[in-house]
Protein backbone atom coordinates (compact mmCIF):
# COMPACT_ATOMS: atom_id res chain seq x y z
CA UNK A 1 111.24 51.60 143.86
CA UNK A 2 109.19 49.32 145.74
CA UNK A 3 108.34 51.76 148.44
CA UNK A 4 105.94 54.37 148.19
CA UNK A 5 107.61 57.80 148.49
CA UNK A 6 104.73 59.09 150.69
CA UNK A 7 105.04 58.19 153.96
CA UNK A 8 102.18 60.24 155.77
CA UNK A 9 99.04 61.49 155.72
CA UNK A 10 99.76 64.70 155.50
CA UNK A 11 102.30 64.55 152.86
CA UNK A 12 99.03 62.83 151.10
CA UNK A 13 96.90 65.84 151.88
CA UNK A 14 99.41 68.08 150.76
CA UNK A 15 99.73 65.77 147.16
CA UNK A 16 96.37 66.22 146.83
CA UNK A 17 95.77 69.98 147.94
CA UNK A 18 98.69 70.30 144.98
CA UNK A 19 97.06 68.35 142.16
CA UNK A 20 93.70 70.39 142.78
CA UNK A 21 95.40 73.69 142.89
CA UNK A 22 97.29 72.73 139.77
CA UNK A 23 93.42 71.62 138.12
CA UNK A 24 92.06 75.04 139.33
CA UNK A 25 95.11 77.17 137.74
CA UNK A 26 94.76 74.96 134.29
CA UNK A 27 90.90 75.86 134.24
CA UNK A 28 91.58 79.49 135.54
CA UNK A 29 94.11 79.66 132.27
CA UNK A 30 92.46 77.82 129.67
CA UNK A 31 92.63 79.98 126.44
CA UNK A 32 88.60 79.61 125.65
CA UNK A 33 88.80 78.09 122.19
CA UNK A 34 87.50 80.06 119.10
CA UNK A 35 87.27 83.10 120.79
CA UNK A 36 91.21 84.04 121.45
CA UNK A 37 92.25 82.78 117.75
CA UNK A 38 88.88 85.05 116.16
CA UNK A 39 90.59 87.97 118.60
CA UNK A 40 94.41 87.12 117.42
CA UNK A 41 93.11 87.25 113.95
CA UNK A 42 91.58 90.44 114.05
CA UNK A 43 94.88 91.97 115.92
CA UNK A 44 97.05 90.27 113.32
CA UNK A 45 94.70 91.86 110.60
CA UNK A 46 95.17 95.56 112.00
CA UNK A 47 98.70 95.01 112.97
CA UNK A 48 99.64 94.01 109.28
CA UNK A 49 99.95 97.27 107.58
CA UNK A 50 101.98 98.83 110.94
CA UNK A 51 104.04 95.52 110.10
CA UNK A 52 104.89 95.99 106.67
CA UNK A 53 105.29 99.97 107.19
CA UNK A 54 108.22 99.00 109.80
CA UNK A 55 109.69 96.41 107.25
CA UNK A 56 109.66 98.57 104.39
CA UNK A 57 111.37 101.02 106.81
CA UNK A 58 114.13 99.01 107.33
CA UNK A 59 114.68 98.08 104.11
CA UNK A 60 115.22 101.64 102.85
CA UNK A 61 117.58 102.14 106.31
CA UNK A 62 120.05 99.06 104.95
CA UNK A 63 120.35 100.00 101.55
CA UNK A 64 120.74 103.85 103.09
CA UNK A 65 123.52 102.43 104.97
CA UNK A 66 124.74 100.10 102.24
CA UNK A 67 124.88 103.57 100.04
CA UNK A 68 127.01 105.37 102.64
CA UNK A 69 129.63 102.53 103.38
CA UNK A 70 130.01 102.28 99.70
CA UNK A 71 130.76 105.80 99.68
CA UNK A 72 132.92 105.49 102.63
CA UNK A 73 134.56 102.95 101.36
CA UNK A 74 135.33 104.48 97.69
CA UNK A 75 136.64 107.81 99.45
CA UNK A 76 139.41 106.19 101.39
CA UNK A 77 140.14 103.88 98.33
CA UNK A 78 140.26 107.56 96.23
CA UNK A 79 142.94 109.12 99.47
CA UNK A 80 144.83 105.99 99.21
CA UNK A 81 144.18 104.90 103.04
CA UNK A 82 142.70 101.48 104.41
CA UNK A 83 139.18 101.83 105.36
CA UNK A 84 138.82 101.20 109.12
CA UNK A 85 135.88 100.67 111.28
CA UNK A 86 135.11 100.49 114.48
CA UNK A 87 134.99 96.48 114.88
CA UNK A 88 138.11 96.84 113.47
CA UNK A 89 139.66 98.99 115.94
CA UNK A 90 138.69 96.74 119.24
């Protein structure tokens, strides 16, 4: 470790041509503070009610398909047959 990995002066100009292009792309993508979380704040505040539309969706889908597996399942208990599904059969 006692040498220097650098060993020319244009692997030094290259370094440094790197570690400005790297400062430039930081300052190119720099959030700008308040204004992005005041702008994700207002999103989040119109997205919410899409949000809790799709949730409350899903929720009536799963007990839906909670309600028809229970039927499925009481059918084939009422023929006398195992119930099978399809993770079962593979």
């Amino acid at each position: 470790m006692s040498e220097f990995p650098i060993h020319s002066a244009s692997q030094i100009a290259i370094l440094l041509l790197v570690l400005v292009a790297g400062w430039l792309f930081g300052l190119a993508s720099h959030p700008g503070g308040k204004r992005w979380k005041q702008r994700y704040r207002e999103l989040e505040a119109e997205t919410r009610p899409l949000r809790e539309e799709h949730r409350a969706e899903i929720a009536a889908r799963d007990r839906e398909i909670a309600e028809l597996r229970a039927e499925r399942d009481r059918l084939a208990h009422a023929a006398g047959r195992p119930v099978t599904t399809e993770r079962d059969a593979i």
